[in-house]
N, C-alpha and C. Protein backbone atom coordinates (compact mmCIF):
# COMPACT_ATOMS: atom_id res chain seq x y z
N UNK A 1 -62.86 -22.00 80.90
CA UNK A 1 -61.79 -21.03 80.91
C UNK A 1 -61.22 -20.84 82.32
N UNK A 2 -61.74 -21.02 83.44
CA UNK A 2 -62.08 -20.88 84.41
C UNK A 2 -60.59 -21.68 85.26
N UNK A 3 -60.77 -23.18 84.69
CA UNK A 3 -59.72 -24.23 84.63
C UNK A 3 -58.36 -23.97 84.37
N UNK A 4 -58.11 -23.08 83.15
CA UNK A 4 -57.03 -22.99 82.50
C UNK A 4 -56.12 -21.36 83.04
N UNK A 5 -57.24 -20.49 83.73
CA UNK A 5 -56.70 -19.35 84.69
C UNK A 5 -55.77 -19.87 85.66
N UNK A 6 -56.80 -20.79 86.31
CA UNK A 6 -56.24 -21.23 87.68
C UNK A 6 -54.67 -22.23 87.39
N UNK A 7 -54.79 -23.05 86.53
CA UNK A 7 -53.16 -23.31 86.06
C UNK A 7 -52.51 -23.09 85.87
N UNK A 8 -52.85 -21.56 85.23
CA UNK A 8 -51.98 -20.66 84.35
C UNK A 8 -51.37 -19.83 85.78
N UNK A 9 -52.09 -19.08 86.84
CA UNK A 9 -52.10 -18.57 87.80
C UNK A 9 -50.59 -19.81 88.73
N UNK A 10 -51.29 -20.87 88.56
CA UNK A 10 -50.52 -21.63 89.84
C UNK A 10 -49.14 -21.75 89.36
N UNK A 11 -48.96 -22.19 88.17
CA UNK A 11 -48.17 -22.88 87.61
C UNK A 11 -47.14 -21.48 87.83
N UNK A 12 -47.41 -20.34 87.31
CA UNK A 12 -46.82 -19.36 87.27
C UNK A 12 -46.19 -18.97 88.93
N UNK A 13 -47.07 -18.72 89.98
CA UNK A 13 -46.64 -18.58 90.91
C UNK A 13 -45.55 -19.26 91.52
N UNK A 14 -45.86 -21.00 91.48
CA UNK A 14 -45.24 -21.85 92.10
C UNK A 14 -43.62 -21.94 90.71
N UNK A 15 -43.38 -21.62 90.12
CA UNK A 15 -42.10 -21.11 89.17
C UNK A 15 -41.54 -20.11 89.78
N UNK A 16 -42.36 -18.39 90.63
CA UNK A 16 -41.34 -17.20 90.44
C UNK A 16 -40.48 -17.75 91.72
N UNK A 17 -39.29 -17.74 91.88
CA UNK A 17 -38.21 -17.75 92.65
C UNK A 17 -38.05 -19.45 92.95
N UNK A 18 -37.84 -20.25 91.92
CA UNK A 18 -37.96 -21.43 92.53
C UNK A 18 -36.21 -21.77 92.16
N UNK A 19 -35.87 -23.00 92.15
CA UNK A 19 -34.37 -23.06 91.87
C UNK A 19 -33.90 -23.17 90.16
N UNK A 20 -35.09 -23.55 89.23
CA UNK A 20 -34.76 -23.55 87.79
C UNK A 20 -34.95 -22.14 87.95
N UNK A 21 -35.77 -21.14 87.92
CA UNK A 21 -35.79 -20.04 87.29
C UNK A 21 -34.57 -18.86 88.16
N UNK A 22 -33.94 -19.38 89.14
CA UNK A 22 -32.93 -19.14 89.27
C UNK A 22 -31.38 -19.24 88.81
N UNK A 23 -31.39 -20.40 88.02
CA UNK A 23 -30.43 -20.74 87.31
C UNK A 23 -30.77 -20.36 86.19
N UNK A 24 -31.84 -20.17 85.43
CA UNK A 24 -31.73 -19.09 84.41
C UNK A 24 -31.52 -18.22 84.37
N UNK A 25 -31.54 -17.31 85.55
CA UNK A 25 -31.47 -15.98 85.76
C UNK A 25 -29.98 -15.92 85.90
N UNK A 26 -29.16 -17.03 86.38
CA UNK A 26 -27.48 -17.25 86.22
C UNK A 26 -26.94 -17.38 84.87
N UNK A 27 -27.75 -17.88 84.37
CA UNK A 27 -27.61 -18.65 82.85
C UNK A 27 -27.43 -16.95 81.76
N UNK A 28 -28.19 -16.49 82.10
CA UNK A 28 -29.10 -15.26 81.35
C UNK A 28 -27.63 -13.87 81.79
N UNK A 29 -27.20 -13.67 83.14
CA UNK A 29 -26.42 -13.07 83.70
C UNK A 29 -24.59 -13.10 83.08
N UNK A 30 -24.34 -14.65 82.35
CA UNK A 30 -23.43 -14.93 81.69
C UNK A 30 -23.32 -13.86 80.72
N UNK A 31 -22.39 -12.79 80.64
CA UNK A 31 -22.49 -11.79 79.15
C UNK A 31 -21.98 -12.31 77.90
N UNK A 32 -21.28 -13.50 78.39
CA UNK A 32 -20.86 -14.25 76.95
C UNK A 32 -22.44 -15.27 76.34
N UNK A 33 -23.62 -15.38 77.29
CA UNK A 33 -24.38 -15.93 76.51
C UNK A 33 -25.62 -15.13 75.81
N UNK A 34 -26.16 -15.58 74.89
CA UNK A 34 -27.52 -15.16 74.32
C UNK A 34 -28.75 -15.06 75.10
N UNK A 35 -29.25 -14.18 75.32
CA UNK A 35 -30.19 -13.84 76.02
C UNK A 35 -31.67 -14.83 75.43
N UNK A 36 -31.53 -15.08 74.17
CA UNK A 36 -32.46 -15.08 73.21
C UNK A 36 -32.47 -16.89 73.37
N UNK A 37 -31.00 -17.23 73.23
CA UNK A 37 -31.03 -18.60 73.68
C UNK A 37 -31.38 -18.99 74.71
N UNK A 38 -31.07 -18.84 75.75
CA UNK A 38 -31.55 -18.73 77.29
C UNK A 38 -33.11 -19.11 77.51
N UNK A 39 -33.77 -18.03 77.04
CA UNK A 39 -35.02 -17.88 77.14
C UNK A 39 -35.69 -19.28 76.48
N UNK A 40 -35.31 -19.09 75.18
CA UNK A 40 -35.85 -20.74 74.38
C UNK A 40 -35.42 -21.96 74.71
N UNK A 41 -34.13 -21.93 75.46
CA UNK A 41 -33.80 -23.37 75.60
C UNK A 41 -34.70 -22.98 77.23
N UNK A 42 -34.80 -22.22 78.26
CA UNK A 42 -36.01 -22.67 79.30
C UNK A 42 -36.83 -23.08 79.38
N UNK A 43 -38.26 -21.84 77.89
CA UNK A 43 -39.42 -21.92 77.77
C UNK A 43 -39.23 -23.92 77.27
N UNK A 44 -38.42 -23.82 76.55
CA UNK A 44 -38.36 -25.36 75.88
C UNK A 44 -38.52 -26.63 76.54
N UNK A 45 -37.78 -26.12 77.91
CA UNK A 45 -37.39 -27.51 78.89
C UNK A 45 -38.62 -27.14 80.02
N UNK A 46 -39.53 -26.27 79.92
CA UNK A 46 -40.91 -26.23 80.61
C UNK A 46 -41.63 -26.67 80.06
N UNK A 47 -41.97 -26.08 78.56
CA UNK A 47 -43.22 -27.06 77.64
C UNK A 47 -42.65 -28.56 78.04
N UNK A 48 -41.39 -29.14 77.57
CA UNK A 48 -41.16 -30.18 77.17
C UNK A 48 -41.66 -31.20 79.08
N UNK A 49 -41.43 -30.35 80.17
CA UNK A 49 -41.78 -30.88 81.74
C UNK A 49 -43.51 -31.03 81.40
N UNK A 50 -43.68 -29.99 81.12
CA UNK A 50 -44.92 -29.77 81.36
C UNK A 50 -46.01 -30.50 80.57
N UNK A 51 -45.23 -31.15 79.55
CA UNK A 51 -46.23 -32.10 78.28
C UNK A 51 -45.94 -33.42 79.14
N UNK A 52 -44.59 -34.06 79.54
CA UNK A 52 -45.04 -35.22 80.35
C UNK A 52 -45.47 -35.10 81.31
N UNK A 53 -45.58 -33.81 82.05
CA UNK A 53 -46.86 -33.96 83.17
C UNK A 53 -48.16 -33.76 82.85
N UNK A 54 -48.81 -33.46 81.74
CA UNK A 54 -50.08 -33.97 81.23
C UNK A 54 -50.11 -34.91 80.79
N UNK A 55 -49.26 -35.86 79.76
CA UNK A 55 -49.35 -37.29 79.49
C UNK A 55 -49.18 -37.93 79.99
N UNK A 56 -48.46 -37.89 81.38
CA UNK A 56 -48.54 -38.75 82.85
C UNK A 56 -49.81 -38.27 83.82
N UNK A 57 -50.24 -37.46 83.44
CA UNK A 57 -51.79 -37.08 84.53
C UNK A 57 -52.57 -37.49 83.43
N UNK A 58 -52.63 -37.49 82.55
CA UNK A 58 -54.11 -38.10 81.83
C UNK A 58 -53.90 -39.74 81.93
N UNK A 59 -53.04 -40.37 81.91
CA UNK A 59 -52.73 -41.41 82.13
C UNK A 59 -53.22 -41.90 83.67
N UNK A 60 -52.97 -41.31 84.25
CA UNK A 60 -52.81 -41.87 85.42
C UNK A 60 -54.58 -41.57 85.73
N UNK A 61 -54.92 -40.35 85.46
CA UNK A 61 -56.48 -40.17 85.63
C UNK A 61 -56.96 -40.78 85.53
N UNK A 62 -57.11 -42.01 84.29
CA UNK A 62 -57.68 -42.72 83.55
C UNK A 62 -58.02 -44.06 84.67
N UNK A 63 -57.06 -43.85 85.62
CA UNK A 63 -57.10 -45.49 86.69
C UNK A 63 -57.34 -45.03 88.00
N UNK A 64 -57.10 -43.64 88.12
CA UNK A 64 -57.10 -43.22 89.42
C UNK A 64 -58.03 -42.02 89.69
N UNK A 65 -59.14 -41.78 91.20
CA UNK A 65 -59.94 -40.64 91.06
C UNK A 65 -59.09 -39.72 91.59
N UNK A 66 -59.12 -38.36 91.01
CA UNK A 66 -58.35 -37.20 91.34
C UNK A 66 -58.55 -37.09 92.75
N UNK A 67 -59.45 -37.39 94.13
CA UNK A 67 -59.21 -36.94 95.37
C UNK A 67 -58.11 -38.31 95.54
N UNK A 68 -57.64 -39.46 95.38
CA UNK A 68 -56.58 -40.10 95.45
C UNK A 68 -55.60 -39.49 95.06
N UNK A 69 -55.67 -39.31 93.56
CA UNK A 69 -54.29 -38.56 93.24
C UNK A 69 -53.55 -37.09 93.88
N UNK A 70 -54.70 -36.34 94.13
CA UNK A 70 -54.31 -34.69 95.44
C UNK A 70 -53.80 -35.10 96.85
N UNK A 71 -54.44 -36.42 97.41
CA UNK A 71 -54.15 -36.87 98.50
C UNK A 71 -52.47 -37.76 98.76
N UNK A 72 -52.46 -38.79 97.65
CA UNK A 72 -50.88 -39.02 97.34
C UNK A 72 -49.88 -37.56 97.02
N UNK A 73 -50.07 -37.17 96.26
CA UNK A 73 -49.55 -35.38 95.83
C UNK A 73 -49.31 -34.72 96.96
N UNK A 74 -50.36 -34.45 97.73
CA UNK A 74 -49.56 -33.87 99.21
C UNK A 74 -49.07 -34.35 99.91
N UNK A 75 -48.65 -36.07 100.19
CA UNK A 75 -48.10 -36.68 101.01
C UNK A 75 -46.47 -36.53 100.50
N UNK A 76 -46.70 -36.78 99.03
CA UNK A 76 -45.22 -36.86 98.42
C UNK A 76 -44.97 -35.45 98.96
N UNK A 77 -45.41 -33.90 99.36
CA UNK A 77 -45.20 -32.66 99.14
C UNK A 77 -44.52 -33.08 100.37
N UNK A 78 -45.86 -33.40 101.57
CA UNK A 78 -45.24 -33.26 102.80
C UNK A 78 -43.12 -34.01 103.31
N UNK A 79 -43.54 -35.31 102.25
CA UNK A 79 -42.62 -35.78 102.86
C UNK A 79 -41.00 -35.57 102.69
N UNK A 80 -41.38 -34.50 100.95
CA UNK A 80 -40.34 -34.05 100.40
C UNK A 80 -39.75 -32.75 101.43
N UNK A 81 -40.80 -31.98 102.05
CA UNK A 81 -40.64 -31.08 102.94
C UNK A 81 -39.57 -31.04 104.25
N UNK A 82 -40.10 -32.44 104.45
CA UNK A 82 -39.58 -32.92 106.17
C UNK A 82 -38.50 -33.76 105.53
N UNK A 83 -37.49 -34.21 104.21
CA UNK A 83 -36.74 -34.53 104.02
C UNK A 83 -35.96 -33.52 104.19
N UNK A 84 -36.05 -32.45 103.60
CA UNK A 84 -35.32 -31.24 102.92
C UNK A 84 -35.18 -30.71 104.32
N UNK A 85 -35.84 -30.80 105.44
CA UNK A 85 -35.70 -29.92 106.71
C UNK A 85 -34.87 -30.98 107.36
N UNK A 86 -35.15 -31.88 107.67
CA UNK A 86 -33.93 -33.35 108.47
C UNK A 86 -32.94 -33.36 107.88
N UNK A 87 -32.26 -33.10 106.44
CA UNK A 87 -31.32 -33.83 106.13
C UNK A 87 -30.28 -32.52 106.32
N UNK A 88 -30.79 -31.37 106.48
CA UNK A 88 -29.65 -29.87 106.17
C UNK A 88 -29.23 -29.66 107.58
């Protein structure tokens, strides 16, 4: 259970103020749209992220040991970082 806190915890954190849940919050702000739609077509396009990022991590688990895969993962983080800071 222990496992599924800490995902639930991260996953959540690393979402509040990011740039999708900002554009929902634009999306949602529209008074001509459904609030109700909004919400389901998000939650929808998160399950639907979030199922190929478990069927691409169990996949990839299967060939690779997880301190490889955390160690590639933060390089891609870092380098996405120092793109986003050089290129603005």
């Amino acid at each position: 259970m222990k496992t599924y806190a800490v995902v639930f915890f991260s996953v959540f954190l690393a979402e509040l103020g990011d740039k999708t849940q900002l554009a929902t919050l634009l999306y949602a702000a529209d008074p001509g749209a459904s609030k109700a739609g909004v919400f389901v077509a998000a939650a929808g396009a998160l399950v639907l992220s979030t199922l190929l990022a478990v069927t691409i991590g169990n996949g990839i688990g299967r060939w690779m040991e997880p301190r490889l895969i955390k160690t590639i993962a933060g390089i891609g983080f870092l380098a996405v970082g120092l793109w986003v800071l050089l290129t603005r």
